[in-house]
Protein backbone atom coordinates (compact mmCIF):
# COMPACT_ATOMS: atom_id res chain seq x y z
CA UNK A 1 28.74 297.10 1.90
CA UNK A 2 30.06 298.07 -1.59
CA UNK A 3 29.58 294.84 -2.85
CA UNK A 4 25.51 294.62 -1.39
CA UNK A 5 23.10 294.39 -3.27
CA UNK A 6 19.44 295.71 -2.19
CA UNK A 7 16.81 293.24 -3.35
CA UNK A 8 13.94 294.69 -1.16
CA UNK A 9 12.91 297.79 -0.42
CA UNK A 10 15.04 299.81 2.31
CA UNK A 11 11.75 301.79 4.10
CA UNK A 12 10.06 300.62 6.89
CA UNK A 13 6.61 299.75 5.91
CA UNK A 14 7.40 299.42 2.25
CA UNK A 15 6.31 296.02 1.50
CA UNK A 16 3.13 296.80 3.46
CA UNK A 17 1.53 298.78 0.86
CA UNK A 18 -1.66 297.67 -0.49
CA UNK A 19 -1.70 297.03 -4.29
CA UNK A 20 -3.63 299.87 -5.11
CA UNK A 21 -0.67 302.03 -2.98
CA UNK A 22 1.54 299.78 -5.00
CA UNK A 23 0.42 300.88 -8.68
CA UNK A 24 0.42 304.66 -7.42
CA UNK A 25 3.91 304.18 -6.71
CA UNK A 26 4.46 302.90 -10.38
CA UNK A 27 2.35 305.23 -12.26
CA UNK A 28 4.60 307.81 -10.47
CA UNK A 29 7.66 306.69 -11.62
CA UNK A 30 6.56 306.07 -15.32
CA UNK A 31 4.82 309.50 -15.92
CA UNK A 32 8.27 311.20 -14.43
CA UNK A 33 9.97 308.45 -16.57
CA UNK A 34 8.51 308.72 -19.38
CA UNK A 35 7.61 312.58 -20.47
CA UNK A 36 7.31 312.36 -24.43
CA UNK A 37 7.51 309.16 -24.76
CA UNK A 38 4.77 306.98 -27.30
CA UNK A 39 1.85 305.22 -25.75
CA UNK A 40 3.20 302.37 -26.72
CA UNK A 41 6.85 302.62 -25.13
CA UNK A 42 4.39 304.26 -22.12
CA UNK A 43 2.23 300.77 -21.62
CA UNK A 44 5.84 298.55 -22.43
CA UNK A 45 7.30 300.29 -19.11
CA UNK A 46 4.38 300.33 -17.16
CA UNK A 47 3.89 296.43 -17.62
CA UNK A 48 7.51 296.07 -16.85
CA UNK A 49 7.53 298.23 -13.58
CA UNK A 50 4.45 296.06 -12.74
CA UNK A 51 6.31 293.01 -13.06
CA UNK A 52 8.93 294.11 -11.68
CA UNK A 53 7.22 295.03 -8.81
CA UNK A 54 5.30 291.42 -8.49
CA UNK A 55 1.77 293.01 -10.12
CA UNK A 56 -0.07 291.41 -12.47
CA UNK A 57 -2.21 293.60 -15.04
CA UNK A 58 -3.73 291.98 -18.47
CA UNK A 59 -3.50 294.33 -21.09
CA UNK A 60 -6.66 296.09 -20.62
CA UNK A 61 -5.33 297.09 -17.12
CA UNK A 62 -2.43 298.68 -18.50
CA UNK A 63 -4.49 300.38 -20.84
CA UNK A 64 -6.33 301.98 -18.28
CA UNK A 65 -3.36 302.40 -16.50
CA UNK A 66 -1.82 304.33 -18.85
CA UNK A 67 -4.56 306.43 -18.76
CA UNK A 68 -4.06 307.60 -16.15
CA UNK A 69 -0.59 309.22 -16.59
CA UNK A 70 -0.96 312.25 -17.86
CA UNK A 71 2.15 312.26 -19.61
CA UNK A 72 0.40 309.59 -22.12
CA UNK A 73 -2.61 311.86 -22.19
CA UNK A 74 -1.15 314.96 -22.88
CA UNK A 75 1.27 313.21 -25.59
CA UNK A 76 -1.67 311.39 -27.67
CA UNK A 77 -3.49 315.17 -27.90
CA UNK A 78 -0.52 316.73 -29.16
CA UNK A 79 0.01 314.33 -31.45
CA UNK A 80 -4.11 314.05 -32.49
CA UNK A 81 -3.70 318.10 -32.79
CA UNK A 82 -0.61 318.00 -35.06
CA UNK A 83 -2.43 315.17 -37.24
CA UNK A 84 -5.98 317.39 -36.85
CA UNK A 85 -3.63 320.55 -37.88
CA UNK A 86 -1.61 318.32 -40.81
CA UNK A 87 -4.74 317.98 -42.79
């Protein structure tokens, strides 16, 4: 089995998640994935993961999304302190 490769998930029950359960799952991954990280890079992953995943999200969705994480949140009010703090 060196030579398999997994193209579906290996739990039982896995690919009978709703999509809500679905996009947990990803926002999970991309706030552990992506601690520091600009918004932008942030909403670039998530979209991938998405599609990766077979889940369609305009960009709106993403945005909201990404909202979500609080790695993006935390991130943008450092960054609006520093720029507050700059001038």
């Amino acid at each position: 089995m060196a030579n398999a490769e997994q193209n579906e998930p290996i739990l039982d029950g896995s690919t009978e998640a709703s999509l809500d359960s679905k996009k947990q799952g990803v926002l999970v991954q991309v706030a552990s994935d992506t601690a520091g990280r600009r918004r932008e890079d942030v909403v670039a992953m998530l979209g991938q993961r998405l599609r990766d995943a077979g889940i369609t999200a305009d960009a709106a969705e993403l945005e909201r999304l990404a909202d979500a994480l609080p790695t993006v949140n935390d991130q943008d009010q450092a960054e609006n302190r520093e720029a507050r703090d700059a001038h």
